[in-house]
Protein backbone atom coordinates (compact mmCIF):
# COMPACT_ATOMS: atom_id res chain seq x y z
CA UNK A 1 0.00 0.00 0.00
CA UNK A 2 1.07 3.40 -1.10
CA UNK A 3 1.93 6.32 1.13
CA UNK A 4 -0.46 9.15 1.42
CA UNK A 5 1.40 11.95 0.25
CA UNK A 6 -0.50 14.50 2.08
CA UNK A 7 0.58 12.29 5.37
CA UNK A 8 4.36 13.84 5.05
CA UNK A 9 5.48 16.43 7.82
CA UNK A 10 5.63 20.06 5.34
CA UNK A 11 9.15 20.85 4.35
CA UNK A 12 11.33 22.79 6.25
CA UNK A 13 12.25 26.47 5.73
CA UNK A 14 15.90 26.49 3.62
CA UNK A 15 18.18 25.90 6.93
CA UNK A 16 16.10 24.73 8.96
CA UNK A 17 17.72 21.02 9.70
CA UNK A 18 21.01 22.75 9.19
CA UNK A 19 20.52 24.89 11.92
CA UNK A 20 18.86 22.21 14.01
CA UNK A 21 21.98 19.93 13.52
CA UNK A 22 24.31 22.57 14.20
CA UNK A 23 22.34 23.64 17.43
CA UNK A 24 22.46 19.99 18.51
CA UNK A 25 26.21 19.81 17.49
CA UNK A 26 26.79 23.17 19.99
CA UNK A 27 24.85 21.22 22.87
CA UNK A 28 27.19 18.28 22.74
CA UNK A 29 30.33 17.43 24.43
CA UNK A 30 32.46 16.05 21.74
CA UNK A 31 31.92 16.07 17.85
CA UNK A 32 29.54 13.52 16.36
CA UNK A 33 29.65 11.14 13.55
CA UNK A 34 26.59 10.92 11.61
CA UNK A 35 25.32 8.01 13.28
CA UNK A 36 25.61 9.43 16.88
CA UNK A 37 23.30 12.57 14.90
CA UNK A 38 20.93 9.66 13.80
CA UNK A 39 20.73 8.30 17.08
CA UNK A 40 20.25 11.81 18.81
CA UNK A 41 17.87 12.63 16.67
CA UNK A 42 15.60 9.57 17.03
CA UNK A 43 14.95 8.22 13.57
CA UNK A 44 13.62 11.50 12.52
CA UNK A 45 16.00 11.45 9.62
CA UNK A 46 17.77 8.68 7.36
CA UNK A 47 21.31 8.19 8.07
CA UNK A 48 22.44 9.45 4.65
CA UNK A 49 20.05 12.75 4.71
CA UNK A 50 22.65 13.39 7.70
CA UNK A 51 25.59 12.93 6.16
CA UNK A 52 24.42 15.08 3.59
CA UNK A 53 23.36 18.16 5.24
CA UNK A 54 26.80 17.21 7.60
CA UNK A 55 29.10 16.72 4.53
CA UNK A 56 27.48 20.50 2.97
CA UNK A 57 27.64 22.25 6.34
CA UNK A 58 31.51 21.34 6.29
CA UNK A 59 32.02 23.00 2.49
CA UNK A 60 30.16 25.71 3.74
CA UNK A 61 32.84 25.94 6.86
CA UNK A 62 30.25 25.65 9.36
CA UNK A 63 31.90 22.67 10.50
CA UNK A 64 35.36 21.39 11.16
CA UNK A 65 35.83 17.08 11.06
CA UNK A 66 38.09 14.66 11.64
CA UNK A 67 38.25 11.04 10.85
CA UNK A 68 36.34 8.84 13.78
CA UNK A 69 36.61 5.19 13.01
CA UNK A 70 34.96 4.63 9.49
CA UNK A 71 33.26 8.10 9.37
CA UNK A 72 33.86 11.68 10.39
CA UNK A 73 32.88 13.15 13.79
CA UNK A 74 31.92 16.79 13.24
CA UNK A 75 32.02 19.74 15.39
CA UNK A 76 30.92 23.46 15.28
CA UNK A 77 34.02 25.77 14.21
CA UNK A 78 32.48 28.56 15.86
CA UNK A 79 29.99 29.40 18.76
CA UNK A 80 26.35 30.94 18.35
CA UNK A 81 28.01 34.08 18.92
CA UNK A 82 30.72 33.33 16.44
CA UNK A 83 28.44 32.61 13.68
CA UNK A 84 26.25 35.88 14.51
CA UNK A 85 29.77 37.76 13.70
CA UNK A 86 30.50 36.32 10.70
CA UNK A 87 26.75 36.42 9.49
CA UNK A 88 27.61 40.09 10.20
CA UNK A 89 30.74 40.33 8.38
CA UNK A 90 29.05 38.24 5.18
CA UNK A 91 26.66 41.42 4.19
CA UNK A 92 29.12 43.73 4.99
CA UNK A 93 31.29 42.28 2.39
CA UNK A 94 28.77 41.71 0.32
CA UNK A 95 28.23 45.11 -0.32
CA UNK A 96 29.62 47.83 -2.28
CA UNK A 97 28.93 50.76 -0.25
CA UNK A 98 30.72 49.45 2.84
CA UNK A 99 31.17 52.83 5.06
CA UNK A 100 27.03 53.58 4.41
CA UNK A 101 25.94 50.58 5.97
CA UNK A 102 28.27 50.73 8.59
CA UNK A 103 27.18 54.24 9.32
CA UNK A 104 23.37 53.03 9.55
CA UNK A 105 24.48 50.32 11.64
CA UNK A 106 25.79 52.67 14.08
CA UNK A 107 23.64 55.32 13.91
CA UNK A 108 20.86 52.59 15.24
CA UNK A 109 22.61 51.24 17.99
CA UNK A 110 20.93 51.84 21.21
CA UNK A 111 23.47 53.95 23.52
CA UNK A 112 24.20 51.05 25.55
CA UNK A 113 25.09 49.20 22.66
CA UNK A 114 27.54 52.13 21.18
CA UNK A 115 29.15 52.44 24.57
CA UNK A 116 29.86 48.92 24.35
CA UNK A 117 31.55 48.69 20.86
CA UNK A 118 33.47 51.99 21.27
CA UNK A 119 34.74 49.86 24.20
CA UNK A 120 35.53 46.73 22.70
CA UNK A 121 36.90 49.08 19.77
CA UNK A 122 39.00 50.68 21.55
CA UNK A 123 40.33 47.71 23.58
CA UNK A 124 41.34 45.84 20.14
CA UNK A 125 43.43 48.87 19.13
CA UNK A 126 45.61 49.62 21.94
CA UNK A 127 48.68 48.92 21.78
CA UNK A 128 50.53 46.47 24.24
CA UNK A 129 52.69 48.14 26.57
């Protein structure tokens, strides 16, 4: 007997399992293979959709690996803060008119928040003494 098709969970947003993985890749102690993903994730998805989205999150240097056995174990390169920065730093460089959207940036920074990153600012630009 056939499958429903209307039975099927909706697809996912574009990221979605990516960022699930890579949320339950933060949470763990020590990088995971594929299989220990499997296992965490109870069935939900086939070994090999893992490995995929895994093996694509490393090309997209989300991920670092190393060999484990017969498979790689995978691990975040970055925290949630990390990736935030460089999320950041993508559309900044991803557009021409670099000192305007830095300016707008700025300019709608809450005061708290422009205290803080003259601070940090300043702090990466001293020099050692």
């Amino acid at each position: 007997m056939a499958a429903d098709p209307q039975d099927r969970s909706p697809r996912r947003p574009n990221g979605a399992r990516e960022a699930e993985l890579l949320a339950l890749l933060q949470q763990a102690d020590d990088a995971l293979t594929p299989g220990d993903v499997t296992d965490h994730l109870d069935g939900e998805l086939s070994y090999s959709t893992v490995v995929t989205i895994l093996t694509r999150m490393h090309a997209k240097n989300l991920l670092s690996r190393t060999p484990r056995g017969r498979a790689y174990a995978y691990a975040p390169v970055t925290d949630d803060a990390g990736f935030a920065a460089r999320r950041m730093r993508t559309v900044l460089e991803e557009r021409p008119d670099r000192e305007v959207v830095l300016a707008r940036f700025a300019d709608a920074l809450s005061d708290t928040d422009a205290t803080l990153l003259r601070q940090l600012l300043d702090t990466e630009h001293k020099p050692e003494t």
